[in-house]
Protein backbone atom coordinates (compact mmCIF):
# COMPACT_ATOMS: atom_id res chain seq x y z
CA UNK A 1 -68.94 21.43 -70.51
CA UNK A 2 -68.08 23.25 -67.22
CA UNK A 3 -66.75 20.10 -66.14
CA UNK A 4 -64.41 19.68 -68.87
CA UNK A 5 -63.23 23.73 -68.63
CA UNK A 6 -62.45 23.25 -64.95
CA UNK A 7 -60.02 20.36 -65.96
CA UNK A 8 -58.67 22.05 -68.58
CA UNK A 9 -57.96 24.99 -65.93
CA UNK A 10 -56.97 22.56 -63.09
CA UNK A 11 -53.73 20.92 -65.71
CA UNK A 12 -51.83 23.85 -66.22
CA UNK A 13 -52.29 24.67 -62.72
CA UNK A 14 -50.95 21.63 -61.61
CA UNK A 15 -48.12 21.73 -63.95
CA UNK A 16 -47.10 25.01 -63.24
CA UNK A 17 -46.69 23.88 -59.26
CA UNK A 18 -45.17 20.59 -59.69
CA UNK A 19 -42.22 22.95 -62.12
CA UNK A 20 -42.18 25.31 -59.41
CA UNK A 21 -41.47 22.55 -57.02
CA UNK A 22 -39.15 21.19 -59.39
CA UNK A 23 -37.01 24.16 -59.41
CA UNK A 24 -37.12 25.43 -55.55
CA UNK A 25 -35.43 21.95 -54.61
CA UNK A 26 -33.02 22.35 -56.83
CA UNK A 27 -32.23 26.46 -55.88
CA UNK A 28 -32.24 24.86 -52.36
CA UNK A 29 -29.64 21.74 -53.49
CA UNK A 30 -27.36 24.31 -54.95
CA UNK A 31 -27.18 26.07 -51.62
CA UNK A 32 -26.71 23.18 -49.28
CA UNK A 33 -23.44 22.65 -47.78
CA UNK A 34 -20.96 20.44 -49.35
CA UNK A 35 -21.38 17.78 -46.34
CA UNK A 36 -24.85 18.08 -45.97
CA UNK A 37 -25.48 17.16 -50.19
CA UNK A 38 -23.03 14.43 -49.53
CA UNK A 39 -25.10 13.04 -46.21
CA UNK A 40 -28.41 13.32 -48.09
CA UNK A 41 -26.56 11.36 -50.87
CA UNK A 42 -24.78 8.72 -48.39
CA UNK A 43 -27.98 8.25 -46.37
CA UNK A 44 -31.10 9.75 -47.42
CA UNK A 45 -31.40 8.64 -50.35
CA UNK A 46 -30.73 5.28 -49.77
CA UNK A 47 -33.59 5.15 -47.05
CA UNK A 48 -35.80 6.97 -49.53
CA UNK A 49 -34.97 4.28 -51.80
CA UNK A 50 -35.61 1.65 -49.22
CA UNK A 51 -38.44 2.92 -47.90
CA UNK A 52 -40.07 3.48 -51.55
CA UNK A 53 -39.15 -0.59 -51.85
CA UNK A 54 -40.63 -1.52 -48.61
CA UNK A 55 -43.65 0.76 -49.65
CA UNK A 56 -44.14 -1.24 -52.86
CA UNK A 57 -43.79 -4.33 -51.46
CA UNK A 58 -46.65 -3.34 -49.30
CA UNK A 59 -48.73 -2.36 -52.03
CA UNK A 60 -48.46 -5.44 -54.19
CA UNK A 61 -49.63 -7.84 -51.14
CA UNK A 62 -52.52 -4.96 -50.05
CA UNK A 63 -53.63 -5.50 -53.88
CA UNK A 64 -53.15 -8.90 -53.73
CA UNK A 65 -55.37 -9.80 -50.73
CA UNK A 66 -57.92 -7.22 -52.08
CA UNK A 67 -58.48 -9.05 -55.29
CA UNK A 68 -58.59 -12.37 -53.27
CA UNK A 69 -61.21 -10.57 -50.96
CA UNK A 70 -63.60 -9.61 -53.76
CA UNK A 71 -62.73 -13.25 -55.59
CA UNK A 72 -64.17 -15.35 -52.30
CA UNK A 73 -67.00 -12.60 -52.54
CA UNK A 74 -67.78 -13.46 -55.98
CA UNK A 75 -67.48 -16.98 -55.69
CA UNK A 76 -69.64 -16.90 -52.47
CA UNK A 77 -72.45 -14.83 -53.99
CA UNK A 78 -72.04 -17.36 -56.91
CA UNK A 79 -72.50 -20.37 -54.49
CA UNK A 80 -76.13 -18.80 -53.27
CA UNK A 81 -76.50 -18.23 -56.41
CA UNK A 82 -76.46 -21.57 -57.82
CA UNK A 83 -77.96 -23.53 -54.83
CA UNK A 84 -80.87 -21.19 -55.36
CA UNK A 85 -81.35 -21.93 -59.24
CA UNK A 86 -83.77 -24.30 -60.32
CA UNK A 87 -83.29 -23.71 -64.12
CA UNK A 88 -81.21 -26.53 -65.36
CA UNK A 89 -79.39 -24.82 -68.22
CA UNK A 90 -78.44 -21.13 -65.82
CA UNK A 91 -77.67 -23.57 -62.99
CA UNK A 92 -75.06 -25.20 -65.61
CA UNK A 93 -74.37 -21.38 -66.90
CA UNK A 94 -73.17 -20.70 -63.10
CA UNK A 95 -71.78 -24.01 -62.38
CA UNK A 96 -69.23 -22.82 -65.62
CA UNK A 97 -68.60 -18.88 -63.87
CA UNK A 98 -67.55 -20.73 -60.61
CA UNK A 99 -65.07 -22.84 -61.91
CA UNK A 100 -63.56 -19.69 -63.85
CA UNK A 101 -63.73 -17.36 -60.45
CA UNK A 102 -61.95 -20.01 -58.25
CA UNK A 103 -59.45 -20.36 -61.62
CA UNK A 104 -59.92 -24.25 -61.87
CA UNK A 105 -59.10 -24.79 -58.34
CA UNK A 106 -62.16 -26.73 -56.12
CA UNK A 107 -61.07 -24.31 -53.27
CA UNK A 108 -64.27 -23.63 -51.81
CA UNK A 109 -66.17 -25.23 -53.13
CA UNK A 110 -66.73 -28.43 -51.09
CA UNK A 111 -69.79 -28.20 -50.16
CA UNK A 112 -71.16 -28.09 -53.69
CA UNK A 113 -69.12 -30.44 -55.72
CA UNK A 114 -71.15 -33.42 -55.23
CA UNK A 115 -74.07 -31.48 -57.04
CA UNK A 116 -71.35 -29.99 -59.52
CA UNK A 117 -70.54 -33.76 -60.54
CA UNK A 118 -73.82 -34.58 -61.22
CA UNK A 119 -74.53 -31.59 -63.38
CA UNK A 120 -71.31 -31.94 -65.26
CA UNK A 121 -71.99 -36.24 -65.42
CA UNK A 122 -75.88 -35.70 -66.86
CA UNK A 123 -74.54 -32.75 -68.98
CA UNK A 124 -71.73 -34.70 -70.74
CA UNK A 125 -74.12 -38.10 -70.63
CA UNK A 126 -76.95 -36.42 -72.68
CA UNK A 127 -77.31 -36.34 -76.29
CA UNK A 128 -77.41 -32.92 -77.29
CA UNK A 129 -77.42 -31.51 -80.53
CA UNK A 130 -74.62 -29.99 -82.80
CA UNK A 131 -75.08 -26.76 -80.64
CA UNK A 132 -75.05 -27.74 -77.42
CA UNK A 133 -71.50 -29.51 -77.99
CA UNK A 134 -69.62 -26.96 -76.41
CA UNK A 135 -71.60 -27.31 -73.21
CA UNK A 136 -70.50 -31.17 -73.44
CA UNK A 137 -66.94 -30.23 -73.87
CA UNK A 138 -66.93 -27.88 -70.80
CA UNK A 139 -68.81 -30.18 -68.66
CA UNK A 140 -65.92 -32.57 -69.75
CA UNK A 141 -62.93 -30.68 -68.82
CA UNK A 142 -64.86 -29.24 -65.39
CA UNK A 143 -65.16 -32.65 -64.20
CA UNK A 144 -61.44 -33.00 -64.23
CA UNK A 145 -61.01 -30.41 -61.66
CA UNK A 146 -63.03 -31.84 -59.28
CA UNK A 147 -60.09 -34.41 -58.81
CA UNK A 148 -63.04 -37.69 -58.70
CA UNK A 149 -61.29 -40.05 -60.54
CA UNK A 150 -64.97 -42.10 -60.90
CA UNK A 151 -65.78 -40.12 -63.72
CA UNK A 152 -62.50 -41.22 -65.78
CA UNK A 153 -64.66 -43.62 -68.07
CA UNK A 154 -67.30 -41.24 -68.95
CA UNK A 155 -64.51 -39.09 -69.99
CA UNK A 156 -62.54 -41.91 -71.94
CA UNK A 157 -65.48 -42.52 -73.33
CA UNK A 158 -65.80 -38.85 -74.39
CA UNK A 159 -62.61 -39.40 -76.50
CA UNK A 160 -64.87 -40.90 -78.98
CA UNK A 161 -67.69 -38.10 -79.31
CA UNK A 162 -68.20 -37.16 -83.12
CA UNK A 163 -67.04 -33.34 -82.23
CA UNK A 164 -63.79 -32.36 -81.66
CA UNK A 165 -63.79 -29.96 -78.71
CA UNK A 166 -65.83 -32.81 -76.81
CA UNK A 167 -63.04 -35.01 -77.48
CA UNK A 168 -59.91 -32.25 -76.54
CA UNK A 169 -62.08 -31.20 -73.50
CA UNK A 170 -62.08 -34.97 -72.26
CA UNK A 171 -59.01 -35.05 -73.06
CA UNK A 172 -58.13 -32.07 -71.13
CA UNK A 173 -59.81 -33.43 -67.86
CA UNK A 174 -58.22 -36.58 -67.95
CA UNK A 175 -55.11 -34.49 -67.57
CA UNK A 176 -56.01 -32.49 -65.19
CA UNK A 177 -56.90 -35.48 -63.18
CA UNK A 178 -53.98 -37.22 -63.69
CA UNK A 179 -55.47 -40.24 -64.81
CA UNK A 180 -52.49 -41.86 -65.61
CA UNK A 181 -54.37 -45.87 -66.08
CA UNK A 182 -55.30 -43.63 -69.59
CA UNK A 183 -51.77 -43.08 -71.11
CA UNK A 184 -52.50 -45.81 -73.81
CA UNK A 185 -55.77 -44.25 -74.77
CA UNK A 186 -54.46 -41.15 -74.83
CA UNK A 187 -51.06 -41.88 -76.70
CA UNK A 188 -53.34 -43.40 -79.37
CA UNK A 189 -55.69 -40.52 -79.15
CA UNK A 190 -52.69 -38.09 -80.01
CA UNK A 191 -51.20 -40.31 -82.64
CA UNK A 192 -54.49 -41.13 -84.48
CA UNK A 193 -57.12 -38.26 -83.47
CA UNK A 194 -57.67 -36.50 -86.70
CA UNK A 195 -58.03 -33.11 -85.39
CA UNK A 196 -54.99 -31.45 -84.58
CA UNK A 197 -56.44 -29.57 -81.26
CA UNK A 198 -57.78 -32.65 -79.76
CA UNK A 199 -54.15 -34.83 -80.60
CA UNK A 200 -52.34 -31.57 -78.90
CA UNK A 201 -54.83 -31.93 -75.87
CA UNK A 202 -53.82 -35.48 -75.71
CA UNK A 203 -50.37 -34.53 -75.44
CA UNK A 204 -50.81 -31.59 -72.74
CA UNK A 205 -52.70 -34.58 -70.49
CA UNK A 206 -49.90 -37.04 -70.77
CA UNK A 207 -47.49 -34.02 -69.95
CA UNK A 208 -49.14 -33.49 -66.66
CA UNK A 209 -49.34 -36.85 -65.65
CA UNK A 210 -45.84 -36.64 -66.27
CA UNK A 211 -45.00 -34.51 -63.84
């Protein structure tokens, strides 16, 4: 409660000093010579407004190599992390938060994608029940980022599963690996497919090989 009183107290005061502020540069503007308000307006004001730029600029790229600072953190703790994990299912579980901290990108992540593959391969490759088909379907669109282009006909073969995420996931991996010896499977999988996620999956893929 005193906490709360003290901020209450601390506002006002604050207020009340940036208004006084406010109003002693302007008494002091209103006194300034004619030639001196025109200087400040000729070059002051644009080096205020350069220097604010400059100082913004700086800010941005300070942010941005902070965020990629704690991101390598992340993924490094991550990487012990998962090396250290015996546990098949939370070594899949951190397999999954790797790919999202690196943001799809294999960055990093050399020295562990051979074991990544092999997860993802037995993961996709098992038969799983109903639930466990959205652990198939990541494992299936993961595999595509690790650009390894001898997985393409597990995942063309995942085109067929009985659920549809498996099948847009696949999909999504063969895009992502360009796997462009696919485009007939995956023209007829977005012509024929009846589930309209996994035919618009289909489509995204041939986009990217595309381009």
């Amino acid at each position: 409660m005193a906490g709360r009183h003290e901020q209450g107290q601390a506002n006002p005061a604050a207020i009340a000093i940036l208004v006084s502020l406010i109003v002693a540069a302007v008494w002091i503007w209103k006194r300034l010579p004619t030639e001196t308000q025109e200087y400040v307006i000729d070059q002051a004001v644009p080096l205020a407004a350069g220097g604010l730029a400059i100082g913004l600029i700086m800010l941005t790229v300070i942010r941005k190599i902070s965020r990629r600072v704690r991101q390598r953190r992340e993924r490094d703790r991550l990487i012990a992390a998962f090396q250290r994990e015996t546990a098949q299912d939370k070594k899949l579980e951190l397999s999954f938060a790797l790919i999202e901290c690196t943001a799809y990108r294999t960055e990093g992540l050399e020295g562990i994608a051979p074991a990544l593959k092999d997860l993802w391969v037995t993961t996709l490759r098992r038969a799983l029940d109903d639930k466990q088909h959205r652990v198939r379907g990541m494992a299936a669109s993961h595999l595509g980022v690790l650009q390894d282009k001898s997985v393409v006909p597990l995942l063309v073969k995942a085109l067929e599963d009985d659920h549809a995420y498996v099948r847009s996931c696949a999909a999504l991996g063969l895009g992502r690996l360009r796997a462009v010896e696919t485009r007939e499977r995956l023209t007829a999988v977005m012509e024929e497919d009846g589930d309209q996620t996994v035919r618009s999956r289909a489509k995204e893929a041939l986009e990217r090989m595309r381009g």
